[in-house]
C-alpha atoms as a PDB file:
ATOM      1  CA  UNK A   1    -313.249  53.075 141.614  1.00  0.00           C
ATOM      2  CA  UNK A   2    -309.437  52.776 141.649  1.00  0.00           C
ATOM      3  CA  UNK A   3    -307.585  49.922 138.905  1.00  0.00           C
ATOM      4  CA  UNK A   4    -304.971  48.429 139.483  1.00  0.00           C
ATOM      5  CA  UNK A   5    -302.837  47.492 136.004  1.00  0.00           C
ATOM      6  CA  UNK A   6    -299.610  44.985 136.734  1.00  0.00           C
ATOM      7  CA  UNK A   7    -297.260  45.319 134.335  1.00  0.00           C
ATOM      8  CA  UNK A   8    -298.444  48.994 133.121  1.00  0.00           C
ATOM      9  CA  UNK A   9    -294.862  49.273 131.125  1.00  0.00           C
ATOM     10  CA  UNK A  10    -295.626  46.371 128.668  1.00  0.00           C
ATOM     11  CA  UNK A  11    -297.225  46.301 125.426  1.00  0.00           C
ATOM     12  CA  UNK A  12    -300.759  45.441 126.364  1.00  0.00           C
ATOM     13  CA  UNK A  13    -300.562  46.729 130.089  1.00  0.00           C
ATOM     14  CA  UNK A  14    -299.843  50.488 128.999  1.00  0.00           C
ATOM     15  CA  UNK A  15    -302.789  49.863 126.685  1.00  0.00           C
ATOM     16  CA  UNK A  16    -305.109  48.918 129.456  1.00  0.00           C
ATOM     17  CA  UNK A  17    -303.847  52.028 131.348  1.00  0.00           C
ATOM     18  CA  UNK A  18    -304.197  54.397 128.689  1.00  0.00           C
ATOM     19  CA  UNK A  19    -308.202  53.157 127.761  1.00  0.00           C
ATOM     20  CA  UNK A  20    -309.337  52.763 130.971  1.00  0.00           C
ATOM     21  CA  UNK A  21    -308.340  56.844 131.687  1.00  0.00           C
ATOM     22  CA  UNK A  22    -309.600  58.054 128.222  1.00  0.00           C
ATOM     23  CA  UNK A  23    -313.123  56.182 129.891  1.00  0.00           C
ATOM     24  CA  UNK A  24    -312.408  58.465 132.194  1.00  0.00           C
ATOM     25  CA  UNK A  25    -311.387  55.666 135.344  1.00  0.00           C
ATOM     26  CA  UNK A  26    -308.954  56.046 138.202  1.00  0.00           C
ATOM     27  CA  UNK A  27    -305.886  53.995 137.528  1.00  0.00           C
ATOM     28  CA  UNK A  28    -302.770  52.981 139.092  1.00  0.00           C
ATOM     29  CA  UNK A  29    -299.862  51.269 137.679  1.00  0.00           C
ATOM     30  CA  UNK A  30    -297.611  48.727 138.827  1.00  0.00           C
ATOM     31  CA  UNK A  31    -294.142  48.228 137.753  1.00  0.00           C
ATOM     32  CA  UNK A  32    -291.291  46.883 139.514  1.00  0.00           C
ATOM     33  CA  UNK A  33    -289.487  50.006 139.775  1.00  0.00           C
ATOM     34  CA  UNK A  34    -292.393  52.522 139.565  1.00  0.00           C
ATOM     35  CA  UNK A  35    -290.068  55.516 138.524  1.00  0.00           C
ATOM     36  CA  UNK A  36    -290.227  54.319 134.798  1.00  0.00           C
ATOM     37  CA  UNK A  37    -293.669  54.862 134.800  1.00  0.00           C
ATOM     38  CA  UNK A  38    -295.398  58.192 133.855  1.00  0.00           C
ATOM     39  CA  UNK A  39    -298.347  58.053 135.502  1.00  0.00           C
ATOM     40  CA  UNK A  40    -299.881  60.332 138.322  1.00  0.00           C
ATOM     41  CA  UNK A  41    -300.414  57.100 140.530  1.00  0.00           C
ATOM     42  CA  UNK A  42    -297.332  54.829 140.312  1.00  0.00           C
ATOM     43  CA  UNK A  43    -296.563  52.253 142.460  1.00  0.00           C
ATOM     44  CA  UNK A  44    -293.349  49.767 142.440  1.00  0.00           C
ATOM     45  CA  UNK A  45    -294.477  46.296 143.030  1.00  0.00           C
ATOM     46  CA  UNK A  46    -293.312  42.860 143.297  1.00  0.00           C
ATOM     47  CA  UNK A  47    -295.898  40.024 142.530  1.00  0.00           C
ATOM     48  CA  UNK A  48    -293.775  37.778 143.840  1.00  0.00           C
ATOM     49  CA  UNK A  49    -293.178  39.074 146.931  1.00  0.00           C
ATOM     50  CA  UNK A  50    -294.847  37.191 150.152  1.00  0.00           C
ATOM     51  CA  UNK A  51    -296.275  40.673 151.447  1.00  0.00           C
ATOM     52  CA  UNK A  52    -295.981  44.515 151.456  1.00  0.00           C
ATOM     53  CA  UNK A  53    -299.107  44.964 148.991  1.00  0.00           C
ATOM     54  CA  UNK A  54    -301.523  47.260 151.354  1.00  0.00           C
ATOM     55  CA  UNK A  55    -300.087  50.716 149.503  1.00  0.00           C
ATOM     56  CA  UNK A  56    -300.370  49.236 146.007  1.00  0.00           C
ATOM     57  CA  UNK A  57    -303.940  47.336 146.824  1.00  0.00           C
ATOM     58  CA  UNK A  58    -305.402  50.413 148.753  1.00  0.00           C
ATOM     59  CA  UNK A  59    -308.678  51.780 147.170  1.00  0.00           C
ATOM     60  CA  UNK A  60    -308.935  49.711 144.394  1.00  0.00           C
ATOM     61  CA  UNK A  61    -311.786  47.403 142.916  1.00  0.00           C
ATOM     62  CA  UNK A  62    -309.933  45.500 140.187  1.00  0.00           C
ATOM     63  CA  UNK A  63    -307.209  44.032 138.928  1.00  0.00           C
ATOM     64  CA  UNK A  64    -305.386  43.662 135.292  1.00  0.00           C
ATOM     65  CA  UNK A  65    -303.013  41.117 136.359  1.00  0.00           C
ATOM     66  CA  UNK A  66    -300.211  39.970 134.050  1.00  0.00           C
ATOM     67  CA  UNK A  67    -297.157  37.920 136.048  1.00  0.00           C
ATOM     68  CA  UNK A  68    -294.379  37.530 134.546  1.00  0.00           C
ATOM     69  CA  UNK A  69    -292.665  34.848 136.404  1.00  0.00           C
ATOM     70  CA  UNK A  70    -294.338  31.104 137.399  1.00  0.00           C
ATOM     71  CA  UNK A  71    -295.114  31.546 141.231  1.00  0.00           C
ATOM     72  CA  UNK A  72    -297.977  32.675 140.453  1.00  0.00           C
ATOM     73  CA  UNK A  73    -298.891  35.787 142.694  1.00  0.00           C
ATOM     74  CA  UNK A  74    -300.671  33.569 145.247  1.00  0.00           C
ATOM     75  CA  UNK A  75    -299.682  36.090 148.226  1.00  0.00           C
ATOM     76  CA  UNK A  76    -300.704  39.357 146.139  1.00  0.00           C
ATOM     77  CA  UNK A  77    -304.054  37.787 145.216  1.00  0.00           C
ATOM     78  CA  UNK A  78    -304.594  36.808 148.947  1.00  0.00           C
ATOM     79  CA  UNK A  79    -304.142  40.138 149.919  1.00  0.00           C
ATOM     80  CA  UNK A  80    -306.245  41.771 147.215  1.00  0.00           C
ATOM     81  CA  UNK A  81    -308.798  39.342 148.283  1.00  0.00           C
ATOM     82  CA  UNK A  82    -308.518  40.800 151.833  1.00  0.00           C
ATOM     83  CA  UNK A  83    -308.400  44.297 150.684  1.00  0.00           C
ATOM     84  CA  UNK A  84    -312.108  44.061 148.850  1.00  0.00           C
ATOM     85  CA  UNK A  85    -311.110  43.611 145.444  1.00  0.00           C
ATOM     86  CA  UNK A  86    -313.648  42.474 143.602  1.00  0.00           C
ATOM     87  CA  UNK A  87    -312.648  41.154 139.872  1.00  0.00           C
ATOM     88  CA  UNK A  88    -309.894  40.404 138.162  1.00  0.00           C
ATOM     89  CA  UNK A  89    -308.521  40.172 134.504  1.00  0.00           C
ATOM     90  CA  UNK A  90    -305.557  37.469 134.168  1.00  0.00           C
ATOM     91  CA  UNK A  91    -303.576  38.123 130.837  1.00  0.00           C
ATOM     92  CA  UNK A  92    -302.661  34.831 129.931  1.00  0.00           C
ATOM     93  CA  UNK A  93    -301.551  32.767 126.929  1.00  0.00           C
ATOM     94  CA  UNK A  94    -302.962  30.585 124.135  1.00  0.00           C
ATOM     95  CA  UNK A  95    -300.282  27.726 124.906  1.00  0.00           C
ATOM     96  CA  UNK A  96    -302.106  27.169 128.205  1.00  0.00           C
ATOM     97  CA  UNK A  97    -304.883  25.135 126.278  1.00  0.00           C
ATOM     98  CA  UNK A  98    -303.143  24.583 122.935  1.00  0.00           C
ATOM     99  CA  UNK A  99    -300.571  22.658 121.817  1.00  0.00           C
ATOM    100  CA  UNK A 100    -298.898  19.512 123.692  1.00  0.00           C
ATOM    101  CA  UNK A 101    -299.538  19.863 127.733  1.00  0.00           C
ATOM    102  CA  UNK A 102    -296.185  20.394 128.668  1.00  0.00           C
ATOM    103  CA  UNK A 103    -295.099  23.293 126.184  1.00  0.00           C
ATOM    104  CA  UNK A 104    -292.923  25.097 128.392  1.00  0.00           C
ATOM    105  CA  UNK A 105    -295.277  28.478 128.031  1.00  0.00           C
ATOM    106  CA  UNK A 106    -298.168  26.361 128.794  1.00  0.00           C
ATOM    107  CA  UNK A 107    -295.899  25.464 132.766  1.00  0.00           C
ATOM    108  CA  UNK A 108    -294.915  29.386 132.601  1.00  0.00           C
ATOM    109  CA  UNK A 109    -298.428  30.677 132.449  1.00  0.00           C
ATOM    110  CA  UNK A 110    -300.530  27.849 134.918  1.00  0.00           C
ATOM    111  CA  UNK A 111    -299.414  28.809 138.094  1.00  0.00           C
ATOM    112  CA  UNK A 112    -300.774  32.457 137.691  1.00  0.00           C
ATOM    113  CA  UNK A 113    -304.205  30.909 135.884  1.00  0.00           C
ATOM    114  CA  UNK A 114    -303.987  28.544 139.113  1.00  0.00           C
ATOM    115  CA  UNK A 115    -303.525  30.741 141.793  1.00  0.00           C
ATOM    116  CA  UNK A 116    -306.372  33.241 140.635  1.00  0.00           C
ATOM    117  CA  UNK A 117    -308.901  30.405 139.683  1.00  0.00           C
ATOM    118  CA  UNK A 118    -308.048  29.425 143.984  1.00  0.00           C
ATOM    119  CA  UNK A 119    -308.111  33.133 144.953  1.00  0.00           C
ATOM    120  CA  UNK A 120    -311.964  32.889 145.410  1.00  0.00           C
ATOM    121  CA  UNK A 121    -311.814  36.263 143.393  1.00  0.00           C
ATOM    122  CA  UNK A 122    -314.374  36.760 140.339  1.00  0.00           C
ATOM    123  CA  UNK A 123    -311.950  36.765 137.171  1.00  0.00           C
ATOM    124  CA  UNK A 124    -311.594  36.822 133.858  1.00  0.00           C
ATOM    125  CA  UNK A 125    -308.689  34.688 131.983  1.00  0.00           C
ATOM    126  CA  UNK A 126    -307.740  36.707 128.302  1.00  0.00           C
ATOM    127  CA  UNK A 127    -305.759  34.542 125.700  1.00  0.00           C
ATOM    128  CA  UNK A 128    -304.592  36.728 122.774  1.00  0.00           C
ATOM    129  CA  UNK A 129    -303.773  35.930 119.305  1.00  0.00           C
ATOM    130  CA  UNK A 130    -300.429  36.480 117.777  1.00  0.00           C
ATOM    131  CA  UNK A 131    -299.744  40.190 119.119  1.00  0.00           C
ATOM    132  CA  UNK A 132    -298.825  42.684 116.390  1.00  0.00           C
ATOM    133  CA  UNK A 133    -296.387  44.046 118.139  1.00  0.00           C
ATOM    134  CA  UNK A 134    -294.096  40.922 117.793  1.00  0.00           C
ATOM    135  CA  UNK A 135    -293.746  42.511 114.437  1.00  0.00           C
ATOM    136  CA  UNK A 136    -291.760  45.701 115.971  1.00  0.00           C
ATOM    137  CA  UNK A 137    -289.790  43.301 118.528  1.00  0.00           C
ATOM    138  CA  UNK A 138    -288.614  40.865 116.065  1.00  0.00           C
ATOM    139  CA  UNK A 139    -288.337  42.305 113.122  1.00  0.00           C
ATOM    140  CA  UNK A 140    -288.006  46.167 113.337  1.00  0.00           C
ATOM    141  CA  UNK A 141    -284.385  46.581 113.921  1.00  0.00           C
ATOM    142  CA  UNK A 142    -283.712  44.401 110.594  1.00  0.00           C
ATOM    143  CA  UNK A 143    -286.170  46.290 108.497  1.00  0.00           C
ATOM    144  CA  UNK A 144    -285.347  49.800 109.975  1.00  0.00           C
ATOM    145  CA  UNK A 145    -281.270  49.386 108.441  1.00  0.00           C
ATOM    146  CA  UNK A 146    -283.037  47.537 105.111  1.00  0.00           C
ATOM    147  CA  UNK A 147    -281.718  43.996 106.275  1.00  0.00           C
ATOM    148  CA  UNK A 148    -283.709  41.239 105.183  1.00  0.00           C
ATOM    149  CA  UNK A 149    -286.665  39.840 107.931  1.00  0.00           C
ATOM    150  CA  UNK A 150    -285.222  36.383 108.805  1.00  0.00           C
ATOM    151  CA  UNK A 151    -288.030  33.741 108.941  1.00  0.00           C
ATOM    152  CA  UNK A 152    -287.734  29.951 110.154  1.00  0.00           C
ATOM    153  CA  UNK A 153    -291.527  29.160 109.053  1.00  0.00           C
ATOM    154  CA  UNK A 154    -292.792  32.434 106.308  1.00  0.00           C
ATOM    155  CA  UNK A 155    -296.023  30.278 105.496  1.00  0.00           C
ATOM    156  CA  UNK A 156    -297.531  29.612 108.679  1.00  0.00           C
ATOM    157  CA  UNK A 157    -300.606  31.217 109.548  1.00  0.00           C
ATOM    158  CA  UNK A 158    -302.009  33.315 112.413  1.00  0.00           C
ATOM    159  CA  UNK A 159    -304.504  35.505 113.423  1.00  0.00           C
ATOM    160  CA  UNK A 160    -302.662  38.886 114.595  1.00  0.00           C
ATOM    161  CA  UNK A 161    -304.661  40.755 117.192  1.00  0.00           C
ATOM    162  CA  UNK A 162    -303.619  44.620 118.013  1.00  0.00           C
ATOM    163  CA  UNK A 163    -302.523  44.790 122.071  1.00  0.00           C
ATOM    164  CA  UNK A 164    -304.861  48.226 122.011  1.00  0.00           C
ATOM    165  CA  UNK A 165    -307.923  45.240 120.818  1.00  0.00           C
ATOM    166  CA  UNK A 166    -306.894  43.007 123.833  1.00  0.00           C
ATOM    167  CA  UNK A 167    -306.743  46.188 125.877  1.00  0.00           C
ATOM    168  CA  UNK A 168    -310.225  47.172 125.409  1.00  0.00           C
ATOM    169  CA  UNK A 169    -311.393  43.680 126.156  1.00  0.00           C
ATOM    170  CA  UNK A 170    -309.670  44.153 129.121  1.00  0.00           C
ATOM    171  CA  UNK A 171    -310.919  47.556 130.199  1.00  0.00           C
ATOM    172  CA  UNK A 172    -314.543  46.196 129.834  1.00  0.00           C
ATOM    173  CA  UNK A 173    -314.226  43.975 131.668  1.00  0.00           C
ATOM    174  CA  UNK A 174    -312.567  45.652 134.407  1.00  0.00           C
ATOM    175  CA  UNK A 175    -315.486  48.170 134.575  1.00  0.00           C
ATOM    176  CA  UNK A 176    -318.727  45.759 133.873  1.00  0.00           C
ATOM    177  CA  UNK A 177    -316.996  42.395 135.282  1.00  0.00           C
ATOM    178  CA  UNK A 178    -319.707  40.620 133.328  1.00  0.00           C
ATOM    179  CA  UNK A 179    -318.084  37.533 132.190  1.00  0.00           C
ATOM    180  CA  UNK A 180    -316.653  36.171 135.927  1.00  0.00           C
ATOM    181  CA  UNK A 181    -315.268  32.028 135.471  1.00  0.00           C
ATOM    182  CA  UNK A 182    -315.092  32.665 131.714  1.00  0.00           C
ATOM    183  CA  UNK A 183    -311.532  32.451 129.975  1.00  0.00           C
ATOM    184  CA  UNK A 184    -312.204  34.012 126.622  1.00  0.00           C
ATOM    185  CA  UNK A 185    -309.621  34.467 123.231  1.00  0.00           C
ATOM    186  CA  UNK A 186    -308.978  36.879 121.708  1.00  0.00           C
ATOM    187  CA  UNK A 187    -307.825  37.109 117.677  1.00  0.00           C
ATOM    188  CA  UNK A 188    -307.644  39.783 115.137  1.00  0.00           C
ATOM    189  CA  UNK A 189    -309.864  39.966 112.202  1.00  0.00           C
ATOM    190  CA  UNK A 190    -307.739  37.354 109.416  1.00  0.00           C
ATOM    191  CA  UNK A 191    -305.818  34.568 109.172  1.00  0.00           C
ATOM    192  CA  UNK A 192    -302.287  35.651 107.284  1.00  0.00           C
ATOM    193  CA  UNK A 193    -298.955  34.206 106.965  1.00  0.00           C
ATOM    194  CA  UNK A 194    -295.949  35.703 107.948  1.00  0.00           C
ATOM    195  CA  UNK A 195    -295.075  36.205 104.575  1.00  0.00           C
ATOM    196  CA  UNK A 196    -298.194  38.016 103.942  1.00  0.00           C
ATOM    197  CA  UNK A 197    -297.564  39.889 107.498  1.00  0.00           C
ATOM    198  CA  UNK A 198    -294.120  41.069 106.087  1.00  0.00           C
ATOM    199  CA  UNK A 199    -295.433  42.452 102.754  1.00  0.00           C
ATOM    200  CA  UNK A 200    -298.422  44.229 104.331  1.00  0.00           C
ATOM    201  CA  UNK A 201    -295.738  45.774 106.075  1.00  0.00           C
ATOM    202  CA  UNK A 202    -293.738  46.527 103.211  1.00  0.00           C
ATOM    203  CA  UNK A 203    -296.751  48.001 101.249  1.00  0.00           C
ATOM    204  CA  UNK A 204    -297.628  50.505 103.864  1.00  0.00           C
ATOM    205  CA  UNK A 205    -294.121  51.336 104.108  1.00  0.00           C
ATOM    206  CA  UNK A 206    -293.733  51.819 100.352  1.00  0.00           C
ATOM    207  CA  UNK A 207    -290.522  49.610  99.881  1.00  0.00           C
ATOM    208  CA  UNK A 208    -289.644  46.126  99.737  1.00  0.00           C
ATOM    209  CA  UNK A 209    -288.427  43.998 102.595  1.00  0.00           C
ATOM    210  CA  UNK A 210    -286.568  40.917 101.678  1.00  0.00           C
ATOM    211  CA  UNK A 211    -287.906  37.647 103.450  1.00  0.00           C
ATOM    212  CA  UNK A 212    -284.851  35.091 104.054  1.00  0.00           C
ATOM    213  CA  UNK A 213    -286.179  31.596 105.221  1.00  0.00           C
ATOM    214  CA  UNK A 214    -283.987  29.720 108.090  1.00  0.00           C
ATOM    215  CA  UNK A 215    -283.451  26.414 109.632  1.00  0.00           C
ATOM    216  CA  UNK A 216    -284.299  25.538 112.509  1.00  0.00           C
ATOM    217  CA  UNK A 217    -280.000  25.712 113.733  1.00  0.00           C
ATOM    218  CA  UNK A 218    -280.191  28.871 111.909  1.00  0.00           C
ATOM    219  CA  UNK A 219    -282.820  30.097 114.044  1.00  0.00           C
ATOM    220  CA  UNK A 220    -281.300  28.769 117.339  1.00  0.00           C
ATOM    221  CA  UNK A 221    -278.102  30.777 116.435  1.00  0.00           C
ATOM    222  CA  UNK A 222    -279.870  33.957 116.493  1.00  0.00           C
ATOM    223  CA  UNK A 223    -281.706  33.286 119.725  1.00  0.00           C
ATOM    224  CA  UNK A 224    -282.114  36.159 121.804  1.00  0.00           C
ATOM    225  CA  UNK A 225    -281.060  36.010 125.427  1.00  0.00           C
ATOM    226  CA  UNK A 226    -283.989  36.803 126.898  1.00  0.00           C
ATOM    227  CA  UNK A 227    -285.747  33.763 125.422  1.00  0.00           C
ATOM    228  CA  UNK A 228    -285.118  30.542 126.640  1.00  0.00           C
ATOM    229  CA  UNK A 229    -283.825  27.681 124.192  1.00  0.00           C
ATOM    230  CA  UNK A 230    -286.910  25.625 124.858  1.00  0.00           C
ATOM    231  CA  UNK A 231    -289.598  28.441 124.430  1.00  0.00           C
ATOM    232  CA  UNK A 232    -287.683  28.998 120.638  1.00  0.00           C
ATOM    233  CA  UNK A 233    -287.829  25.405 120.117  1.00  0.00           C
ATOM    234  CA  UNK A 234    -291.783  24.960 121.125  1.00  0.00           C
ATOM    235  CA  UNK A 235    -292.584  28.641 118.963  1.00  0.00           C
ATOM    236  CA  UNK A 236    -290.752  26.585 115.856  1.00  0.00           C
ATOM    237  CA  UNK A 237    -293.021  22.963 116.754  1.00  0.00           C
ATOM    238  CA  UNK A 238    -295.927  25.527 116.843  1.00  0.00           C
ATOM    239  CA  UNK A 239    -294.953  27.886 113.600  1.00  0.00           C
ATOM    240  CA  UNK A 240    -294.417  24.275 111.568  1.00  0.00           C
ATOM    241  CA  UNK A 241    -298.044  23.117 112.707  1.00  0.00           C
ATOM    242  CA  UNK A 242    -299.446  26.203 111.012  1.00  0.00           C
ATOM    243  CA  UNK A 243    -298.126  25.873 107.505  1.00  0.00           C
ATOM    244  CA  UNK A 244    -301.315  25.415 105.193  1.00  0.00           C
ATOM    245  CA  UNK A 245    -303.981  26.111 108.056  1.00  0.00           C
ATOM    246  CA  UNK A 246    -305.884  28.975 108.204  1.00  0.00           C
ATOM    247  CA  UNK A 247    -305.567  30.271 111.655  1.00  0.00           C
ATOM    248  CA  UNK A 248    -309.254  30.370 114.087  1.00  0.00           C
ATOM    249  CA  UNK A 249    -310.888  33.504 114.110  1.00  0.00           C
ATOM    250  CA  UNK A 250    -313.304  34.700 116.403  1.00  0.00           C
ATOM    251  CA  UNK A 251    -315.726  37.715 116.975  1.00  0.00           C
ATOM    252  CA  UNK A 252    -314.629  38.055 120.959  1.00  0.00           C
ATOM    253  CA  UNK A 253    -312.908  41.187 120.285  1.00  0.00           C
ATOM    254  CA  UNK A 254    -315.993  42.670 118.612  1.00  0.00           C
ATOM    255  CA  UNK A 255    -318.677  41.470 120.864  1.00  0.00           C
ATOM    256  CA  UNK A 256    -316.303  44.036 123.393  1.00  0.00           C
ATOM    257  CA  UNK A 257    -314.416  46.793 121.570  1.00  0.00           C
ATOM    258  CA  UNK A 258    -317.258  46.836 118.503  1.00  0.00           C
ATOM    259  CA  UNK A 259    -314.805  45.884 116.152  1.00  0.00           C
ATOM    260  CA  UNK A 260    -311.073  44.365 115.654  1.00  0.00           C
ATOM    261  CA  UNK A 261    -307.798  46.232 114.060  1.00  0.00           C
ATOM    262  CA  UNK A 262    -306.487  44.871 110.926  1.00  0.00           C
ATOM    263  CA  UNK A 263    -303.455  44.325 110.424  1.00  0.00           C
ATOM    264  CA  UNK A 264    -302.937  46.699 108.040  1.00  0.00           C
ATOM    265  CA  UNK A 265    -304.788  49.319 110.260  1.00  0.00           C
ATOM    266  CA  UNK A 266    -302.244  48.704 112.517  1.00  0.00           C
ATOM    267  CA  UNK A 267    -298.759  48.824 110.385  1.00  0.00           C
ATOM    268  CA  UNK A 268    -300.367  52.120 108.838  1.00  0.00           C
ATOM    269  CA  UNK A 269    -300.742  53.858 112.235  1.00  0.00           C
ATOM    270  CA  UNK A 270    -297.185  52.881 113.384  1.00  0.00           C
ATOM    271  CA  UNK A 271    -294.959  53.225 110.232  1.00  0.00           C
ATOM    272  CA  UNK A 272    -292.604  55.484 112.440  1.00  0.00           C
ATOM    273  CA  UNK A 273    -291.700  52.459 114.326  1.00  0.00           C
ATOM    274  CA  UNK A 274    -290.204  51.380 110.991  1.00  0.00           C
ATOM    275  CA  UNK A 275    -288.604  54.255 109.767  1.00  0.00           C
ATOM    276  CA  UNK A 276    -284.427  54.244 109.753  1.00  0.00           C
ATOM    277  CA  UNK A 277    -283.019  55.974 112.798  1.00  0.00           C
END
């Protein structure tokens, strides 16, 4: 049985990839340019293009699907439907049924949860928690030069969940597809605020990391490109909601992987990604 992983250069996609082979599974990975990929079966693919899928689709069972733009995939799952694929797992997002019902991640994310729920394919939909890699993307370029971690909202609470947790949900599911029609989320093992996030990470690193709190221009200033205005805005509406709730936990990861990474667990294993370069 071949699967298929979209998106096998990402932080939960190259997780998929990497525990579906150690159980010993035939992959392939998608990318759109499938030269950064170092796999033995690479393909480049484009989920949003209206055909040209029979190479990528060829052979294979199942799907980890994760689109990153809003059309959907509607001609990709159409074809994998004709090619005798026979489950897949849409990576989706939280904001899809939290949160007010237009939150611009919540419009990003329906199309794709759309388009596989009219497929006709058995799938899976996955909502993670907040991923603990966020903590490397945001703020490891500040802490790796000693620069304070710049916070809009240190005391709101949420459950991190480790991609490799999410991943092995995933992988499960790809290779029992046990749970078809079900849209499941996923969350680490604790509620913690940010606060708390940045000093576990400062206590495993064994030195202090300064947190600086922002306003909300502040934090508009420093917008990266690649973000929209709007998604900041909603992430802030969302991050000000949390202050002085403890963030829902669940035992979905568990019931799947047998148990879920702490955080700690996880900022102990990847200190490197810390260190000063």
């Amino acid at each position: 049985m071949t699967i298929l992983v979209t998106g096998a250069r990402g932080n939960v996609g190259s997780e998929v990839v990497r525990a579906l082979r150690e159980g010993g599974h035939e992959v392939r990975g998608s990318a759109r340019d499938a030269t950064v990929l170092e796999l033995p079966d690479a393909v480049s693919l484009d989920l949003t293009a209206e055909a040209g899928f029979e190479g990528a689709l060829s052979g294979v069972e199942a799907i980890f699907l994760y689109p990153t733009r809003a059309r959907g995939a509607v001609n990709f799952l159409a074809a994998a439907k004709k090619a005798g694929v026979s489950y897949v797992v849409l990576l989706s997002s939280p904001d899809v049924y939290e949160g007010a019902a237009d939150n611009p991640i919540r419009r990003a994310h329906l199309p794709a949860e759309a388009a596989v729920a009219e497929s006709g394919l058995p799938f899976t939909v996955l909502y993670p928690g907040w991923l603990m890699g966020n903590t490397r993307r945001d703020w490891g370029a500040a802490i790796r030069v000693g620069e304070p971690v710049r916070l809009f909202s240190p005391e709101s609470q949420f459950t991190p969940t480790a991609e490799a947790d999410v991943a092995a949900v995933a992988a499960n599911l790809l290779t029992e597809r046990s749970y078809p029609g079900r849209r499941l989320a996923l969350t680490g093992p604790e509620s913690m605020t940010q606060r708390a996030i940045v000093e576990t990470l400062a206590e495993e690193l064994g030195r202090s990391i300064e947190v600086v709190t922002e306003t909300r221009s502040e934090a508009l200033a420093r917008r990266p490109e690649w973000m929209p205005e709007a998604v900041l805005e909603h992430l802030m509406d969302v991050e000000e909601a949390a202050v002085g709730r403890a963030a829902p936990v669940n035992n979905t990861v568990e019931r799947f992987a047998g148990r879920a990474t702490s955080f700690r667990e996880w900022a102990r294993a990847r200190k490197d990604d810390f260190a000063p370069r």
